[in-house]
C-alpha atoms as a PDB file:
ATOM      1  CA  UNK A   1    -141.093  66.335  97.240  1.00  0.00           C
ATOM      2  CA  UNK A   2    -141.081  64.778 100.664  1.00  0.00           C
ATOM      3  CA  UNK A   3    -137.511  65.967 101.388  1.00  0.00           C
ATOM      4  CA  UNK A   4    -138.746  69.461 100.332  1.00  0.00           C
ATOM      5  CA  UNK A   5    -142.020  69.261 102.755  1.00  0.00           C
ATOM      6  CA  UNK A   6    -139.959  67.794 105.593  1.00  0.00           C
ATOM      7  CA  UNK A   7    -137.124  70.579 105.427  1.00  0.00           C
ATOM      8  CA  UNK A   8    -140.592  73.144 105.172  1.00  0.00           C
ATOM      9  CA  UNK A   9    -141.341  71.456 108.502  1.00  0.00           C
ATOM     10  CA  UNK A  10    -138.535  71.862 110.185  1.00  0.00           C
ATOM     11  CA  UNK A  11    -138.366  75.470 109.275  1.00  0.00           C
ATOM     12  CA  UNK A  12    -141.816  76.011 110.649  1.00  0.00           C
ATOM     13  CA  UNK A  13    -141.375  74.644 113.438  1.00  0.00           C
ATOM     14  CA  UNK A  14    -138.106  76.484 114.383  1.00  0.00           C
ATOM     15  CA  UNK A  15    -140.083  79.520 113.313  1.00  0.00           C
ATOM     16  CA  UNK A  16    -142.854  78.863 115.941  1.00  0.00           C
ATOM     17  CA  UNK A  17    -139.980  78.377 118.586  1.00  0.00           C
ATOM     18  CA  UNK A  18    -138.882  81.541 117.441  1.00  0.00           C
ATOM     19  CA  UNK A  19    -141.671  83.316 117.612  1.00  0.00           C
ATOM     20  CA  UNK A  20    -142.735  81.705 121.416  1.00  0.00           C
ATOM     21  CA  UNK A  21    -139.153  82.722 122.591  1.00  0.00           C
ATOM     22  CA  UNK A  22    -139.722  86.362 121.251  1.00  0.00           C
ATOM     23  CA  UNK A  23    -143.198  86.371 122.876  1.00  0.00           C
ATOM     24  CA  UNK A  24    -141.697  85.132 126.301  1.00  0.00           C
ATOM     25  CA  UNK A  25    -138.740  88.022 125.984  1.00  0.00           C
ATOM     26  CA  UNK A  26    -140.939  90.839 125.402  1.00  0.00           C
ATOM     27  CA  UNK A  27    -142.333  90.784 129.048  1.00  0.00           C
ATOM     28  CA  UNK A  28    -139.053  92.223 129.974  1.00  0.00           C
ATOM     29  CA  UNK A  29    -139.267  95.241 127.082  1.00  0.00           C
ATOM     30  CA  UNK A  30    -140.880  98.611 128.141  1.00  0.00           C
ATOM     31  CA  UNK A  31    -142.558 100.971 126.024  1.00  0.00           C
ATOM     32  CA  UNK A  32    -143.385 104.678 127.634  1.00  0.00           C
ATOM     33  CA  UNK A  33    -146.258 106.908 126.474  1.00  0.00           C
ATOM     34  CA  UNK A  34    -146.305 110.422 127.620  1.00  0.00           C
ATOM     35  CA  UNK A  35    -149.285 113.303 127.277  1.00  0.00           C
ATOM     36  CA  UNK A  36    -149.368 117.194 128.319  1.00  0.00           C
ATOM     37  CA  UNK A  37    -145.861 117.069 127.320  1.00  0.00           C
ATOM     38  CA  UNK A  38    -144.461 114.469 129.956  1.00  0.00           C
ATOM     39  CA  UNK A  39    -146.568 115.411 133.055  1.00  0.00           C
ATOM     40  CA  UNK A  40    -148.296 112.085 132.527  1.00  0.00           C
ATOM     41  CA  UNK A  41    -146.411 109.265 131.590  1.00  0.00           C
ATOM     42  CA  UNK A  42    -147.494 105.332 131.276  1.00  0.00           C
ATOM     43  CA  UNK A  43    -145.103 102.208 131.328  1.00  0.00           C
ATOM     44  CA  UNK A  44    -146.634  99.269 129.820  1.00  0.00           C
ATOM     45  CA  UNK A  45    -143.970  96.138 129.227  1.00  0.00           C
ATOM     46  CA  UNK A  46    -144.568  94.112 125.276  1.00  0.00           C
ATOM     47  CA  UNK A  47    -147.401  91.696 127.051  1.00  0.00           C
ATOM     48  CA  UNK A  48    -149.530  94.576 127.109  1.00  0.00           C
ATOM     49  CA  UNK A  49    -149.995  95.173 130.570  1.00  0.00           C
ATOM     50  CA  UNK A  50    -149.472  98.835 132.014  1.00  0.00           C
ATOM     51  CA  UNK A  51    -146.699  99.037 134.771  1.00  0.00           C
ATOM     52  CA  UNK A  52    -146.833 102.187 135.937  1.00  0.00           C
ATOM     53  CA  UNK A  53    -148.425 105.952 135.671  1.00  0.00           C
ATOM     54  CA  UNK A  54    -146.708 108.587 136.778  1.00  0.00           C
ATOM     55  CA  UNK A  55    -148.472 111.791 137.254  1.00  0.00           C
ATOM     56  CA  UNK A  56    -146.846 115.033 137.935  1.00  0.00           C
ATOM     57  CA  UNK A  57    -148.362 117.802 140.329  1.00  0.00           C
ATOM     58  CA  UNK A  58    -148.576 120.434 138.287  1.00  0.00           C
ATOM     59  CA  UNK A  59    -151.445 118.012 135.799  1.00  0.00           C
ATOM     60  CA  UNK A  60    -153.583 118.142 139.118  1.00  0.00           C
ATOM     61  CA  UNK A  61    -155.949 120.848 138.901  1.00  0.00           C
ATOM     62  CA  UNK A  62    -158.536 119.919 141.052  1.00  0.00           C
ATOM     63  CA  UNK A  63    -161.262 122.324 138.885  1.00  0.00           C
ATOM     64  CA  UNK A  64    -160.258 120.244 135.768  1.00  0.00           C
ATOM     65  CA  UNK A  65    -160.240 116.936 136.567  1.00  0.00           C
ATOM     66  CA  UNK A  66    -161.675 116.253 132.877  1.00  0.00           C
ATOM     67  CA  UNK A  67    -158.177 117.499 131.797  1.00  0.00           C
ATOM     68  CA  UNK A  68    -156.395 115.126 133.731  1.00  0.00           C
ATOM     69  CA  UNK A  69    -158.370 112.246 132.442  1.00  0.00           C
ATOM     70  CA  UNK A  70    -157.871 113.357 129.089  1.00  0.00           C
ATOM     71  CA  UNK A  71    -154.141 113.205 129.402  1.00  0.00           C
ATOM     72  CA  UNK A  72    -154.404 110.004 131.004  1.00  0.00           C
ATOM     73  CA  UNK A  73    -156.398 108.008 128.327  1.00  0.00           C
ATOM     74  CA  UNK A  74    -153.297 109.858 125.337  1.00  0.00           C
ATOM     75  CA  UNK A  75    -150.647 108.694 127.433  1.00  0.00           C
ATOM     76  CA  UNK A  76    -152.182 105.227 127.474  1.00  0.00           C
ATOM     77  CA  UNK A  77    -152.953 105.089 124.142  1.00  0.00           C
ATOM     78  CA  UNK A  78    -149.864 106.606 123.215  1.00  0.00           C
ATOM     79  CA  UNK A  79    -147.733 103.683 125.359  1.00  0.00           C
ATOM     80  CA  UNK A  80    -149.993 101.235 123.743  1.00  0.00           C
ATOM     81  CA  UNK A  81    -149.018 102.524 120.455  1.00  0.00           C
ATOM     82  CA  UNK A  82    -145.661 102.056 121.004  1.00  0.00           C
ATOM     83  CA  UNK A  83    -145.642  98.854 122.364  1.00  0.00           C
ATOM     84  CA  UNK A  84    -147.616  97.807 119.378  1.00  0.00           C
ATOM     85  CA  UNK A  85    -144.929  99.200 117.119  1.00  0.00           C
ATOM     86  CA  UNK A  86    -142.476  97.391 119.164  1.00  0.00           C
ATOM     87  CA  UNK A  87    -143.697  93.778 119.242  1.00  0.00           C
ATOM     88  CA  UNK A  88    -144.092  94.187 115.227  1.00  0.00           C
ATOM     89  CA  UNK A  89    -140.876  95.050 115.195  1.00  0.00           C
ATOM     90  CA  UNK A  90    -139.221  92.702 117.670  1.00  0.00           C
ATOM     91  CA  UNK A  91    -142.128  89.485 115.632  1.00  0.00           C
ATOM     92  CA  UNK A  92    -141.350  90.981 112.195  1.00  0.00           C
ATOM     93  CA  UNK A  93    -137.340  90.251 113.279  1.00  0.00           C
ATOM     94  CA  UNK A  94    -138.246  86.329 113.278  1.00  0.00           C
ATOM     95  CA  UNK A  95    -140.577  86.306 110.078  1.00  0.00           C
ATOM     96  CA  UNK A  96    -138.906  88.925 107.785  1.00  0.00           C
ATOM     97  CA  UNK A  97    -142.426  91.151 107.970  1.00  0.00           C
ATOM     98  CA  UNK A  98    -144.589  88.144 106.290  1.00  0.00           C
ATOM     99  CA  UNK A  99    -147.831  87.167 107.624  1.00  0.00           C
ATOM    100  CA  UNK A 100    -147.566  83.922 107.700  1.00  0.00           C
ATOM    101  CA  UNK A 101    -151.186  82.251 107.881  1.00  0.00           C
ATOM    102  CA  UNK A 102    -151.556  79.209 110.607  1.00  0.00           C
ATOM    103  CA  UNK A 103    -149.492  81.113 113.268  1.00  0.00           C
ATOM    104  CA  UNK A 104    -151.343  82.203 116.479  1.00  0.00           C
ATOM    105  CA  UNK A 105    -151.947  85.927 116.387  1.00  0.00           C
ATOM    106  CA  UNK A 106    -149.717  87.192 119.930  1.00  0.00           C
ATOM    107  CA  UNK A 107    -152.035  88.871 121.591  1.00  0.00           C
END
């Protein structure tokens, strides 16, 4: 039984290492949201944190500003989205998809 609990351990703790080397690696991945049908675009990297916005003329209409804000806040949400999809994916790669109870949440 010891054995058995010792080898558990080990695999827990190589999981954890895992998962913090994951974690650590997905400040270099990029997810991209895009609204109005790419004239506003969002870069945010797999930490969470938005790069870059990119905003193309043609969304500036100075008599609807409410539309540019609009596309703004769906290109965010829609890079945030992604990213979320993405860390799942790149975490669910080190614990087969479980939710494994004890383990920090990442973010």
């Amino acid at each position: 039984m010891a054995k058995n609990m010792g080898r558990m351990m080990k695999q827990i703790q190589k999981m954890q290492a895992d998962l913090a080397r994951v974690q650590e690696g997905l400040k270099d991945k990029l997810a991209q949201g895009t609204a109005g049908g790419g004239v506003v675009k969002v870069t945010v990297n797999g930490h969470q944190e938005m790069l870059s916005i990119e905003i193309s003329p043609e969304a500036v209409d100075p008599e609807d500003v409410e539309m540019l804000q609009d596309l703004i806040v769906a290109a965010v949400n829609d890079a945030f989205r992604k990213c979320q999809d993405m860390i799942s994916e790149e975490m669910g790669k080190v614990t087969g998809g479980l939710n494994i109870p004890g383990l920090p949440p990442m973010f």
